[in-house]
Structures are given as C-alpha cells and as structure tokens.
Protein backbone atom coordinates (compact mmCIF):
# COMPACT_ATOMS: atom_id res chain seq x y z
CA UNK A 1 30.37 -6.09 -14.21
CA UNK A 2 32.25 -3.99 -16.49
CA UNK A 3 35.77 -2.86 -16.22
CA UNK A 4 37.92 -0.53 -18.31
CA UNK A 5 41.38 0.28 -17.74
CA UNK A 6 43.34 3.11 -18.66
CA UNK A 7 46.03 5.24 -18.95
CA UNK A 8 47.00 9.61 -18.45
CA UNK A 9 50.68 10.37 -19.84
CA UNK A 10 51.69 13.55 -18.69
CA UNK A 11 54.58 15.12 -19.84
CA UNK A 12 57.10 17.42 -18.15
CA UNK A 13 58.30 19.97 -19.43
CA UNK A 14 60.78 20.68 -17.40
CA UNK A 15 62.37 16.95 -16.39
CA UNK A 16 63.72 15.30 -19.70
CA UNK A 17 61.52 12.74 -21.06
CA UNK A 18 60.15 12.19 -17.86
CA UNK A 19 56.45 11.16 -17.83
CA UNK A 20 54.07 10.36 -14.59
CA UNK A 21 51.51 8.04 -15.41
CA UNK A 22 48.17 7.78 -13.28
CA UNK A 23 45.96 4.73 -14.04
CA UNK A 24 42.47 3.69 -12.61
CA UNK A 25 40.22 1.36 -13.29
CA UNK A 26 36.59 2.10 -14.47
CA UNK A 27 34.26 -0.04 -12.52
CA UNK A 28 30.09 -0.75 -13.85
CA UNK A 29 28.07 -2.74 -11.66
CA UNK A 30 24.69 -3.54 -11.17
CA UNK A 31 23.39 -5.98 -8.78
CA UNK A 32 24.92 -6.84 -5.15
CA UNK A 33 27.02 -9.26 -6.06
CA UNK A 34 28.98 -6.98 -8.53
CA UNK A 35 29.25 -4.16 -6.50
CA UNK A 36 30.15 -6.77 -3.08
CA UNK A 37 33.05 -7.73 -5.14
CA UNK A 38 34.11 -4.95 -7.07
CA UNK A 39 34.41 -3.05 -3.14
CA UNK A 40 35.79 -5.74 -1.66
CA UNK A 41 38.45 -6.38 -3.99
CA UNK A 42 38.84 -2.76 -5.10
CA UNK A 43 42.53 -1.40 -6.05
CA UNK A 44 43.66 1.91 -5.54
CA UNK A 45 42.16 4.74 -7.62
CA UNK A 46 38.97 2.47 -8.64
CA UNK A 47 36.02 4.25 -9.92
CA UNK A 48 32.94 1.86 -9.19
CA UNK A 49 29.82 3.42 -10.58
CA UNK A 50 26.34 1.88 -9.56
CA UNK A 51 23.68 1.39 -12.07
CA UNK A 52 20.37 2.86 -11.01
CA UNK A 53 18.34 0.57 -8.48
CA UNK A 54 18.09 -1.08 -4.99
CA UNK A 55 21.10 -2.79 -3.42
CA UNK A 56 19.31 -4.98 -0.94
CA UNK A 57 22.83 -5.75 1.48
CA UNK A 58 21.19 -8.61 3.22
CA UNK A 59 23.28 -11.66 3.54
CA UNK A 60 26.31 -9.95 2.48
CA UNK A 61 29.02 -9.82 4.92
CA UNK A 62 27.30 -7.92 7.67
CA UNK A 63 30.16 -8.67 10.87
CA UNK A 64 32.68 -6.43 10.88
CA UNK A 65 34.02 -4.01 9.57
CA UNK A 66 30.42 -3.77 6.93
CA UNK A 67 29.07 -5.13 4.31
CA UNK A 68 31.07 -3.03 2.38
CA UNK A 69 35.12 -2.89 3.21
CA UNK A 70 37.36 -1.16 1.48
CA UNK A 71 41.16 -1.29 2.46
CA UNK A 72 42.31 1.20 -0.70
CA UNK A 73 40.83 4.74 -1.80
CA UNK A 74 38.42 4.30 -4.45
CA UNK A 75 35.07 6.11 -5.87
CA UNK A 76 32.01 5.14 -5.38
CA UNK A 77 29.23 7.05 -7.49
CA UNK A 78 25.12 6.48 -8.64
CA UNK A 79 25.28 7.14 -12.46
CA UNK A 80 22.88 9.41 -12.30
CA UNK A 81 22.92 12.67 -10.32
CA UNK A 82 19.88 12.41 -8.50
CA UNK A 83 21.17 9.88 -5.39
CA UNK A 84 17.36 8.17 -4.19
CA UNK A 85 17.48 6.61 -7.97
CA UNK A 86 20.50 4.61 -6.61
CA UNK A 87 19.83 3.08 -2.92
CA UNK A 88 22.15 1.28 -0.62
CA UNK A 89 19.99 -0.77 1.93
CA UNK A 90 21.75 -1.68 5.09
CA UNK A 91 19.90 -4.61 6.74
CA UNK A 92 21.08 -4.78 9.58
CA UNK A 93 24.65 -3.92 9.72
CA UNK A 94 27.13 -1.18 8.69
CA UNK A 95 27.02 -0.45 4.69
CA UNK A 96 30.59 0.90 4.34
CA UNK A 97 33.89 0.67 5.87
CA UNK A 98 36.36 2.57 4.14
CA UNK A 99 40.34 2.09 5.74
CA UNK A 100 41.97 4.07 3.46
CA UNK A 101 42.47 8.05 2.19
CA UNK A 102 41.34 9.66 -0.41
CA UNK A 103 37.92 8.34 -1.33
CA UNK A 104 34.99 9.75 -3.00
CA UNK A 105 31.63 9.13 -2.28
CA UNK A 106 28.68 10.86 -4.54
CA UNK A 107 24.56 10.15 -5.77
CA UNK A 108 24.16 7.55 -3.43
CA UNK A 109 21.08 7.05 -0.87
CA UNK A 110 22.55 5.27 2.33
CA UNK A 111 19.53 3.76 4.82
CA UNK A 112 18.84 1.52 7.36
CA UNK A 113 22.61 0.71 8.22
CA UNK A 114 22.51 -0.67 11.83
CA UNK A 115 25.77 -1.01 13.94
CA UNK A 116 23.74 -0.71 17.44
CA UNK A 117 24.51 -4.03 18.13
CA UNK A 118 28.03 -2.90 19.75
CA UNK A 119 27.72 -2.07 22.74
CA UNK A 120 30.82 -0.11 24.04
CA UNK A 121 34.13 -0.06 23.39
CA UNK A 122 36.02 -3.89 24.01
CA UNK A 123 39.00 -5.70 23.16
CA UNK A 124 36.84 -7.15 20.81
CA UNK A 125 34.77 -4.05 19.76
CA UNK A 126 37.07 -1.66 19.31
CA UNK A 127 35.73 1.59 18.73
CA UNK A 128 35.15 2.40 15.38
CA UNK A 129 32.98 -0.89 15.39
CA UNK A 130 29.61 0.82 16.73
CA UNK A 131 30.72 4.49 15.21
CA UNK A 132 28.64 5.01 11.95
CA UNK A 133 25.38 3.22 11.15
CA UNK A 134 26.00 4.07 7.22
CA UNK A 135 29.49 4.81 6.84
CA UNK A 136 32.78 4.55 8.85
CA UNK A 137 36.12 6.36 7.93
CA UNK A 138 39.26 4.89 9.61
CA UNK A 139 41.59 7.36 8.53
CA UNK A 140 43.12 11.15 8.50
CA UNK A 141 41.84 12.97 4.99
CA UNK A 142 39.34 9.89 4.22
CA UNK A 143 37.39 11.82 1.47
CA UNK A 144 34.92 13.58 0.26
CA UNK A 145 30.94 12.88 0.11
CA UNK A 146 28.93 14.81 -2.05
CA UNK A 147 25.32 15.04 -3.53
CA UNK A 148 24.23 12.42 -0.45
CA UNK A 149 21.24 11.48 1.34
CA UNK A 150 21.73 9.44 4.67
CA UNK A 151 18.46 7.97 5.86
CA UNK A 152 17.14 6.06 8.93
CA UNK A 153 20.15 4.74 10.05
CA UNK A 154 21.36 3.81 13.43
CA UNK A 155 24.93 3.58 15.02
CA UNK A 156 26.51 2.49 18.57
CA UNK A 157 27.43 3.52 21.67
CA UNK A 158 30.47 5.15 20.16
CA UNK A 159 28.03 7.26 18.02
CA UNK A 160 27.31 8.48 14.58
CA UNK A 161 24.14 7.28 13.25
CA UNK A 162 25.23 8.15 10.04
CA UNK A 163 28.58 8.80 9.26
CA UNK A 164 31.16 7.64 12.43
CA UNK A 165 35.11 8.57 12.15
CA UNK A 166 37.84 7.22 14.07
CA UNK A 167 41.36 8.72 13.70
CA UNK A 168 44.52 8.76 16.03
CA UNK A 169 43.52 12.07 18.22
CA UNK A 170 40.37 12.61 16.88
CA UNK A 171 41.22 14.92 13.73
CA UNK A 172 38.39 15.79 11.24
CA UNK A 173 39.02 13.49 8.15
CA UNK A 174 36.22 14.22 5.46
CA UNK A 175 34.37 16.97 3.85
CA UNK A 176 30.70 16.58 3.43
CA UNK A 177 28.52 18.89 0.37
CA UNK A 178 25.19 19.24 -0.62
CA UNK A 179 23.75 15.81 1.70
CA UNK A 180 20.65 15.56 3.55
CA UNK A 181 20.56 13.45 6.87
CA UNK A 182 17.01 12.55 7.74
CA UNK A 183 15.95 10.01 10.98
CA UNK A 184 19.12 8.82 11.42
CA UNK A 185 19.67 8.30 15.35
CA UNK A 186 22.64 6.80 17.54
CA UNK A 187 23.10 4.95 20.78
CA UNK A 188 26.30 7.55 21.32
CA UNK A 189 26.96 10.79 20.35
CA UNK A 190 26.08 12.25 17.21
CA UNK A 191 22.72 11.55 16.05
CA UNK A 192 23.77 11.73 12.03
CA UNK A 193 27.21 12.87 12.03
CA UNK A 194 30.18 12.29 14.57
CA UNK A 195 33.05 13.84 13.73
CA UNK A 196 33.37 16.09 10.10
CA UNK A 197 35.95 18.29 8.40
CA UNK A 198 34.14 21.00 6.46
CA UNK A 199 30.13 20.25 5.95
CA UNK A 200 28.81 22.81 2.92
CA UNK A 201 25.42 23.17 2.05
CA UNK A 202 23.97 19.87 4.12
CA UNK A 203 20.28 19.35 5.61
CA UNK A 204 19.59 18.13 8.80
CA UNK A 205 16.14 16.81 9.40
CA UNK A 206 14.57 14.55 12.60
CA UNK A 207 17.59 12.96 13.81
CA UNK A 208 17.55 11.75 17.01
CA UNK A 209 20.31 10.32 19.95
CA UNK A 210 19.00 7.26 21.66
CA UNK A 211 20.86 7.33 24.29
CA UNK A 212 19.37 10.30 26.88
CA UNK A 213 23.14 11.43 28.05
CA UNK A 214 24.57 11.91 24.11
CA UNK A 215 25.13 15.01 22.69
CA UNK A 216 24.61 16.53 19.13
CA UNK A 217 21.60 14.77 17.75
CA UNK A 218 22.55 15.93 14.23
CA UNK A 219 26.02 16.96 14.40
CA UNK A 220 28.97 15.49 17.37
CA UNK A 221 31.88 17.77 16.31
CA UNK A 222 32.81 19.42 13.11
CA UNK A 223 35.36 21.95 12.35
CA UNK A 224 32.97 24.17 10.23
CA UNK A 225 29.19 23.99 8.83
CA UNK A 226 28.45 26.51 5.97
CA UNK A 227 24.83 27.15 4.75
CA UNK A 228 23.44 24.24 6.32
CA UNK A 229 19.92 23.98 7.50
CA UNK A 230 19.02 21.74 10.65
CA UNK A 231 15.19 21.28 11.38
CA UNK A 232 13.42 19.03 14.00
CA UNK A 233 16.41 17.33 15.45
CA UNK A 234 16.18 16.23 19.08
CA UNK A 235 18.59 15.54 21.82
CA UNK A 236 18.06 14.07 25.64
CA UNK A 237 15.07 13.14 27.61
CA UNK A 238 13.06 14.88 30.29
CA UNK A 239 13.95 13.87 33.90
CA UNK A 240 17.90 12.37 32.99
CA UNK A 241 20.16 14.57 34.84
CA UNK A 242 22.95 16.55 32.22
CA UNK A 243 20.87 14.97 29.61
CA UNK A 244 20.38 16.84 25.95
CA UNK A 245 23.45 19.14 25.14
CA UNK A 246 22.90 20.24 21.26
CA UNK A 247 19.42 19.42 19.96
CA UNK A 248 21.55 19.85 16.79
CA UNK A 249 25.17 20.64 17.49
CA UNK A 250 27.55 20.15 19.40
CA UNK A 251 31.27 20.75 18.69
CA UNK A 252 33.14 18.33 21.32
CA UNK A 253 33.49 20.42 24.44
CA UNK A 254 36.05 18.07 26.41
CA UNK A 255 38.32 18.28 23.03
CA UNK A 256 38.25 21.93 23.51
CA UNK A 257 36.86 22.21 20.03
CA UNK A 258 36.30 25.05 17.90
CA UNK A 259 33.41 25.39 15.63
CA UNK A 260 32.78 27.83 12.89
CA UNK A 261 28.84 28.48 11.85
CA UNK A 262 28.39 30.62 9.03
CA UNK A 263 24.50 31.03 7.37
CA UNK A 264 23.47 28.17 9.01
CA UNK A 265 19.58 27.85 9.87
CA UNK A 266 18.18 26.49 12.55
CA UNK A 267 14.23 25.51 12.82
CA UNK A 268 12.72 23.48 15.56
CA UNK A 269 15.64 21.95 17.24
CA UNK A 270 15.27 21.05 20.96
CA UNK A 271 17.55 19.44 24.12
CA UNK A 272 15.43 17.94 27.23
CA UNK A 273 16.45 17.03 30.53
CA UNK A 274 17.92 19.13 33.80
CA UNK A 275 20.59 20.79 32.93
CA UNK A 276 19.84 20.73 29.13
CA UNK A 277 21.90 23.02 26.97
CA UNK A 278 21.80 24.65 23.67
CA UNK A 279 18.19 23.78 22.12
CA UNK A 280 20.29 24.09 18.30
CA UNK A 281 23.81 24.23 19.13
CA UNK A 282 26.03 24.05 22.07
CA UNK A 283 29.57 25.79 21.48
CA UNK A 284 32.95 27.12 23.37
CA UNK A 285 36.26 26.97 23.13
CA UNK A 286 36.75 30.45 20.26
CA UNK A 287 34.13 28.88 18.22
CA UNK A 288 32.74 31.66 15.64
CA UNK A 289 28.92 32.09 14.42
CA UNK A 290 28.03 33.99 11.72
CA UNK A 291 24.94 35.01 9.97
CA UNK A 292 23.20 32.48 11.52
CA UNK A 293 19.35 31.89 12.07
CA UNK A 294 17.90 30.47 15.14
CA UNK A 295 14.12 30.29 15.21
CA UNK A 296 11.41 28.03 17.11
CA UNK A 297 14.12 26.31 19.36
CA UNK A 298 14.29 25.00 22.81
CA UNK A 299 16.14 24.18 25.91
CA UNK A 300 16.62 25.07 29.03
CA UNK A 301 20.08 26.74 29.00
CA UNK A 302 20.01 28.53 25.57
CA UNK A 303 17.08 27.76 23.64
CA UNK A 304 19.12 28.76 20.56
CA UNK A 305 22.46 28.98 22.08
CA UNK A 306 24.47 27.80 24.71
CA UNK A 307 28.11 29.02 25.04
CA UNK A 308 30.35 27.40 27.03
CA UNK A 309 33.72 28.01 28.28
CA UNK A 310 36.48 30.61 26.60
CA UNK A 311 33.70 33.16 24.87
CA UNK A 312 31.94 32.00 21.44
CA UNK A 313 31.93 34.88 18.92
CA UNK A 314 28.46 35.70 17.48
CA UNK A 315 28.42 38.25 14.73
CA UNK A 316 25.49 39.10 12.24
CA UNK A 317 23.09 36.31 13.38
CA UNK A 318 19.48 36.23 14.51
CA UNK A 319 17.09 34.26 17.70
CA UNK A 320 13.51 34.04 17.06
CA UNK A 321 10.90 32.45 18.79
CA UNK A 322 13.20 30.26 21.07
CA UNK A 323 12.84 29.16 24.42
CA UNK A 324 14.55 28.51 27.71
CA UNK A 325 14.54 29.00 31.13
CA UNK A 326 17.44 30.92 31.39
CA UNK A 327 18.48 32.55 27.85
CA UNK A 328 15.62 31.53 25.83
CA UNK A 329 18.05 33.32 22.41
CA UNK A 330 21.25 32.79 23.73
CA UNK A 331 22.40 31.67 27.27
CA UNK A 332 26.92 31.55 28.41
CA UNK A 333 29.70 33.36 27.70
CA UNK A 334 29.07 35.33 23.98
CA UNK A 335 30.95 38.20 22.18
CA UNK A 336 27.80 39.36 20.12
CA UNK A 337 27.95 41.79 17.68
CA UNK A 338 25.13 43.08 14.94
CA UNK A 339 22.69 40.37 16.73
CA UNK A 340 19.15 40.46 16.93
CA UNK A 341 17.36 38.26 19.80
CA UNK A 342 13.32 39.02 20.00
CA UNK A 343 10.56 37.46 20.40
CA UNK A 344 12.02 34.64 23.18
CA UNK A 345 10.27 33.12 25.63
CA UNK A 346 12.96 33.45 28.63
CA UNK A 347 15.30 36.20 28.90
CA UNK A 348 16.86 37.17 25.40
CA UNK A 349 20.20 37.26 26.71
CA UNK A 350 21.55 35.52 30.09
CA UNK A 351 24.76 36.02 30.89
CA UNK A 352 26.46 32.69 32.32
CA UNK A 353 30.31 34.17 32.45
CA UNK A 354 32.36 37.18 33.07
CA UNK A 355 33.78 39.17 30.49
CA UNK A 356 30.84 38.83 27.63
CA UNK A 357 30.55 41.29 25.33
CA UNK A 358 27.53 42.85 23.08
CA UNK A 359 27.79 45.59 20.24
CA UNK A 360 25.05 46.77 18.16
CA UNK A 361 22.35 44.28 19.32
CA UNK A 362 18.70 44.27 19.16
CA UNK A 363 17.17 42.94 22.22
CA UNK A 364 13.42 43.06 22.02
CA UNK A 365 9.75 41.70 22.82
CA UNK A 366 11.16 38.89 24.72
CA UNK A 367 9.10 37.62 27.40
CA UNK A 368 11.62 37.55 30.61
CA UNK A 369 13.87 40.23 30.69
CA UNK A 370 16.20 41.83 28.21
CA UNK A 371 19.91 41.23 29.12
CA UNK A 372 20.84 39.56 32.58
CA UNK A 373 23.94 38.99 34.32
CA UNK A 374 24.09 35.75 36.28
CA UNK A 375 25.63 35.62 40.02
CA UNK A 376 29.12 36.87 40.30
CA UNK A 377 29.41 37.81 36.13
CA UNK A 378 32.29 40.61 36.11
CA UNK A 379 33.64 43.04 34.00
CA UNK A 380 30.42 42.70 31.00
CA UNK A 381 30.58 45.51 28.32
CA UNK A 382 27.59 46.52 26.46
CA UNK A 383 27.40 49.14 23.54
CA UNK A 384 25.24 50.79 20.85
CA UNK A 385 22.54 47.89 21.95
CA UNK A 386 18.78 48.68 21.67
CA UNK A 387 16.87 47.09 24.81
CA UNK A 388 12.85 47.89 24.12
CA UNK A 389 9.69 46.32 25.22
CA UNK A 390 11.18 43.23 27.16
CA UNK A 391 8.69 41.97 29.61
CA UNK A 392 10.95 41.65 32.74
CA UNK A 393 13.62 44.57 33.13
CA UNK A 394 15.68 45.62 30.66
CA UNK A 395 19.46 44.66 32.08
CA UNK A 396 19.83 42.75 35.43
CA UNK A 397 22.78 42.15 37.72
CA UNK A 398 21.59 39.03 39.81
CA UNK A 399 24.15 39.99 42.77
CA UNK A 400 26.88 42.70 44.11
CA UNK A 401 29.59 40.36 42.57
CA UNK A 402 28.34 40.54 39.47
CA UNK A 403 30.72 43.97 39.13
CA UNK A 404 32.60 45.76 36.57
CA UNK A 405 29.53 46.32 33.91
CA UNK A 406 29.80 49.07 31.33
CA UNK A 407 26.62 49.76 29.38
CA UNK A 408 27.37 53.05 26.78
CA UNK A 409 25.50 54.78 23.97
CA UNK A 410 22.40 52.92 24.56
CA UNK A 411 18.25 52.78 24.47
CA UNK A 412 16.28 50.72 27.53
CA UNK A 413 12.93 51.67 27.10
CA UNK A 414 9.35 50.02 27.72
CA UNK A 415 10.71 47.09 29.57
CA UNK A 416 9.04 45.37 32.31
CA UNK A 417 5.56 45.51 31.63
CA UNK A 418 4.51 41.96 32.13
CA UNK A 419 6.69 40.70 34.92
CA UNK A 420 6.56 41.51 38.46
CA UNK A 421 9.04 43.91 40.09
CA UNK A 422 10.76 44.32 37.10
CA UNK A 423 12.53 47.82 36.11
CA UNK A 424 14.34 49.65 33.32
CA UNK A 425 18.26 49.18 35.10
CA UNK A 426 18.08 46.78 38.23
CA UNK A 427 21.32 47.52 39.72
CA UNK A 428 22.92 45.43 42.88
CA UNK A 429 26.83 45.96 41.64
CA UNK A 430 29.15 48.22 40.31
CA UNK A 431 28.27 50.09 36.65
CA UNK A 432 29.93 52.29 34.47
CA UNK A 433 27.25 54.25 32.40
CA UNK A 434 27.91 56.84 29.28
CA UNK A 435 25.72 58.10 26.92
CA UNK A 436 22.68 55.51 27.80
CA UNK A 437 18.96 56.47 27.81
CA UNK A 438 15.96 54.71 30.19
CA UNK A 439 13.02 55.42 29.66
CA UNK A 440 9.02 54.38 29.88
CA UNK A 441 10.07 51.33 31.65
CA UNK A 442 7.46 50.26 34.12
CA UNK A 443 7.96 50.70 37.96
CA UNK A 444 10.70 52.40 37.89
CA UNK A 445 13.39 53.15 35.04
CA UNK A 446 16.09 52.13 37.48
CA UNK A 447 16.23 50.55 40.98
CA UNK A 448 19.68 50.78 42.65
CA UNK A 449 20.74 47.97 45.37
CA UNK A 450 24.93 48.68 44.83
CA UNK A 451 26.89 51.67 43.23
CA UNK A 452 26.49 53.07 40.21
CA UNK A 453 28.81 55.40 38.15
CA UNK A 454 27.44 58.29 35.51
C-alpha cells in the first residue's frame, strides 16, 4: 500500500496573507488486506484507488455495518476507467458502509453483496442494517457514484438490493451517473436502488423484489431519473393480493413523493398480482414525465403507467405494445400532453380519477377501447386528440356520474371494430362537445344513455 500526502495553498486575494490549505491523502492498494485497512482506517478527504483485479471480501469483517466501513468521506476509485477490470466481491455480507458525507465512488464492479440475513427492523437490526446488499449511505448529501456496475446483489427486508439509504426523514442523499444495475433483487423494497437523489444516464436490467408485496423492482424512490433505460425488471407475484406496484419504478407513494422522468426508456418491465400497478413505473403526487418511452410492458393497472393520487404530468412521451387490463398505455389520474399510446393490448387510456386532462394525443390501434372514463370520473377535458382505429369505442363514460367531460377539436373515427357493442362516443353522463368529428366507427358513431351538449 502506497500513500502520498500533500498539500493545495491557495491564496486570497482579498484577505491579507490569508491562505486555506486542503490536504488529502493519496491511497494505492492492491489486495484485500490493503484496501480492508486503508477503508477502515480512512481519514477525511482520502483518495483510495484500487489496482486492477478481484477483491474476494470473504473473511473480512462481514457483521455489521460491511465489510467495508467508513466513518469519514473519502474516494474510492478502479484505476482504470472501465469498472468490471476492478471487482468488489461481497460473499456474503454488505461490501460498503459509508457514515459520512461527501464521498465518491467511481470504476468499480460491486456483486454478490448479501444483507438478506436481517430480517426486519429490531433493536438490534436497526434499519439501515438489511437496506443495501452493495452499498449503504447513512447520511444527508452522502456522494456521488459514477461509471458503476452493481451486480447480483441482494438486500433485506428494509430493501435496496443494491444501493440502500437511510437518512433522518427519508431525504435523497446521493447522485448516481452512467451505472448499470443488473440481477440485483431485495427482500424489501427496491429491487436495485432504494432511495436516490438525481440518477443520470443509468441501466436497469433483470432486477427483481423477493418479497411479492415490495414495490419498485429497479428503482424504490428517487427524486429524478434522466436518460435512463430499464429493461426486464420484475415486481410481485401472481395470486398475492396488492402485490407488484412498479415493475421498475416506483417513487414512494405514502411519502407523497414526486418523481421527475425525462428520456427515460422502458422495455419489458412487468408487475403481477391482483391489484398490480404500473407494469414500468408507478407515480403521483405532481410527479412529471417527459419524453419518455414505454414499450412491451405489463400490468394490470397501467401496463406502462399507473398514476396515482394528485395528477402525474405526462408531456412528449410514448406507450407501445403494453398491456393491462384496465389502461394497457397508461391507467389513473394523467395530465397528457403531445402523447402517443397505440398499439396496447387493453384500453390505451383508462381514466381512474376526475379531473384528467389530454392535449394533442394520439390514441390508436389499441385493442380495447380508445379513452375511458372509470365510474364516477368528473369534470375530464380532452382536446386536439386523434382517437382512430381502437378496437372497442373510441371514448367511454362507464356511468351517469362520470359527468362534466369536454371533448373539443377532435377526430374519433374507425373505432370499435373488434369488440362487441362498442361505438364511436358511448355516452351515459353529461358532455360538452365543440368542434369534434365521429366518424366510420362501427355500430353506431355514438350511443347516448345521459345528456349530451353540442
């Protein structure tokens, strides 16, 4: 092991022969024993780089907190910057712990860290014991990981396969860039991740929650995901009752999260289980989606989308391909705007609460109907949308309560063609209409069980 110390003067300009000084230690190790110490008894600022190899972490400390515990910030890097020429091999217990702020994490492979053995939430497991198979951050602002790859590990009860974080009212404590999460599963929530700041530029591939009931079987809550790309992840299990919200995301609902999506992609994802929700992403609370890609997903609410309470905003994005029983593209409460949803087995869009909203949308070829409005969904607005060749009917109130609907300046046309009694407009409430065409629908273009306004 190799260490080099030294110093930065930097001089003020402007505060007489005044200088700060910042020192750090340079760090080189390569075998387990170097880099056990050098963590263990790390000072603040230390940069340990990790000489390309295999760090085989069996029969290092492997109890709590890891086999890795840091108390201080420090920096932990591969020398090279390809991170599966420098591998950190759990064996059956969390790799890293890291208490303090600050840190840096970058070109390292994490895999097979295991902290299923905790069970819940004890006296003597407290929580952030079983949160994060790979790597746990205690703290607010813990860091930064970059340039990552987080594979086939396994975390607790409390969740986090991959990464877990535990901070005093749950606030999002570390950024994440350019990692890929692969296999990783967890006995709680958050297959890979639970709990992120900003994630930029990730990859989310086969991760899995163990436990039928979790949610988010990449991602358990995260303030924003940028240009990420989540394929094949999985949550729930057929039968379990609530089981599977998120095959890949899910933002926190009971925190009354917000998440921002923007060019995200989503291939593949899926939620099982009754009352599944959200085959890629479950959302509410404001969260925001933009330019987004959802294609070949599944679940039962929402094959792409499930939006929960206080109206997710969807703006620019596309559903492909998805499935679900009731909103195989998107299924909730959605302010959609410049959104394409075709080709869904399901209705495209099912309307789960009052006061959604849809501008310029495409809404075609999906197998079910078009656009429908679920029992007692008030005061819907619809404009400039294109409704064509849907194989139930093109816009559906389920029920007289579901009053208050304005559809303007747009095309329903060749709907209904493949299921029964379907129509062009089945009415049974109140609608305000301006400006609309229906036409070549099959049956009729419009069946009226309510009122309807011109």
């Amino acid at each position: 092991m190799t260490v080099t110390k030294f110093s930065v003067g930097i001089i003020c300009a402007f505060v007489s022969l005044t200088m700060l000084a910042a020192t750090s230690r340079q760090i080189a190790v390569s075998n387990v024993t170097e880099l056990t110490s050098a963590v263990w008894n790390a000072q603040s600022g230390d940069v340990i780089t990790l000489a390309t190899g295999t760090y085989d972490l069996t029969g290092t400390p492997s109890g709590t907190p890891g086999h890795l515990y840091a108390s201080v910030s420090i920096t932990l890097k591969g020398e090279t910057d390809n991170p599966e020429d420098t591998v950190l091999l759990g064996s059956g217990g969390r790799i890293l712990y890291l208490y303090a702020t600050g840190n840096v994490i970058r070109n390292l492979t994490f895999a097979n860290g295991d902290t299923s053995a905790y069970a819940s939430q004890t006296a003597a497991e407290p929580r952030d014991y079983g949160r994060g198979g790979a790597i746990c951050f205690r703290n607010s602002e813990a860091g930064m990981v970059s340039n990552c790859v987080f594979r086939s590990n396994r975390g607790g009860s409390m969740g986090g396969g991959a990464i877990g974080t535990y901070t005093a009212g749950n606030t999002y404590n570390a950024d994440f860039y350019d990692c890929v999460f692969s296999n990783n599963t967890a006995n709680g929530n958050g297959g890979a991740v639970y709990m992120a700041k900003n994630m930029l530029r990730c990859r989310f591939e086969g991760n899995t929650l163990a436990n039928e009931t979790a949610t988010g079987a990449a991602v358990f809550n995260a303030a924003s995901l940028v240009d990420c790309v989540f394929t094949n992840n999985a949550a729930g299990a057929s039968g379990r009752e609530n089981a599977g919200y998120g095959g890949a995301v899910e933002p926190r609902d009971g925190d009354k999260k917000a998440l921002y999506l923007k060019g995200c992609k989503f291939f593949d994802n899926g939620t099982a289980g009754k009352g599944n929700r959200g085959g890629a992403v479950y959302a509410g609370y404001g969260s925001r989606l933009e330019g987004c890609d959802f294609i070949g997903n599944s679940s039962n609410y929402g094959g792409g989308l499930f939006a929960g309470a206080a109206c997710t905003s969807v703006s620019g994005c596309t559903f492909r391909a998805n499935s679900g029983g009731l909103g195989g593209g998107v299924c909730g409460c959605a302010q959609l705007r410049k959104t394409v949803i075709a080709n869904n087995t399901g209705a495209g869009l099912f309307v789960f609460a009052a006061a959604a909203t849809g501008s310029d949308l495409t809404v075609t070829n999906n197998t079910d109907s078009g656009i429908k409005l679920h029992n007692g969904m008030q005061n819907c607005s619809f404009d400039r949308c294109l409704v064509l060749g849907n194989g139930g009917s093109a816009f559906i109130q389920a029920d007289a309560a579901a009053s208050g609907t304005v559809l303007r300046n747009s095309l329903f046309a060749q709907n209904g063609a493949t299921v029964a009694n379907s129509y062009g407009l089945d009415i049974k409430a109140s609608l305000t209409m301006e400006n609309c065409t229906i036409a070549d629908n099959a049956n009729r273009n419009m069946t009226i069980a309510g009122s309807a306004g011109a």
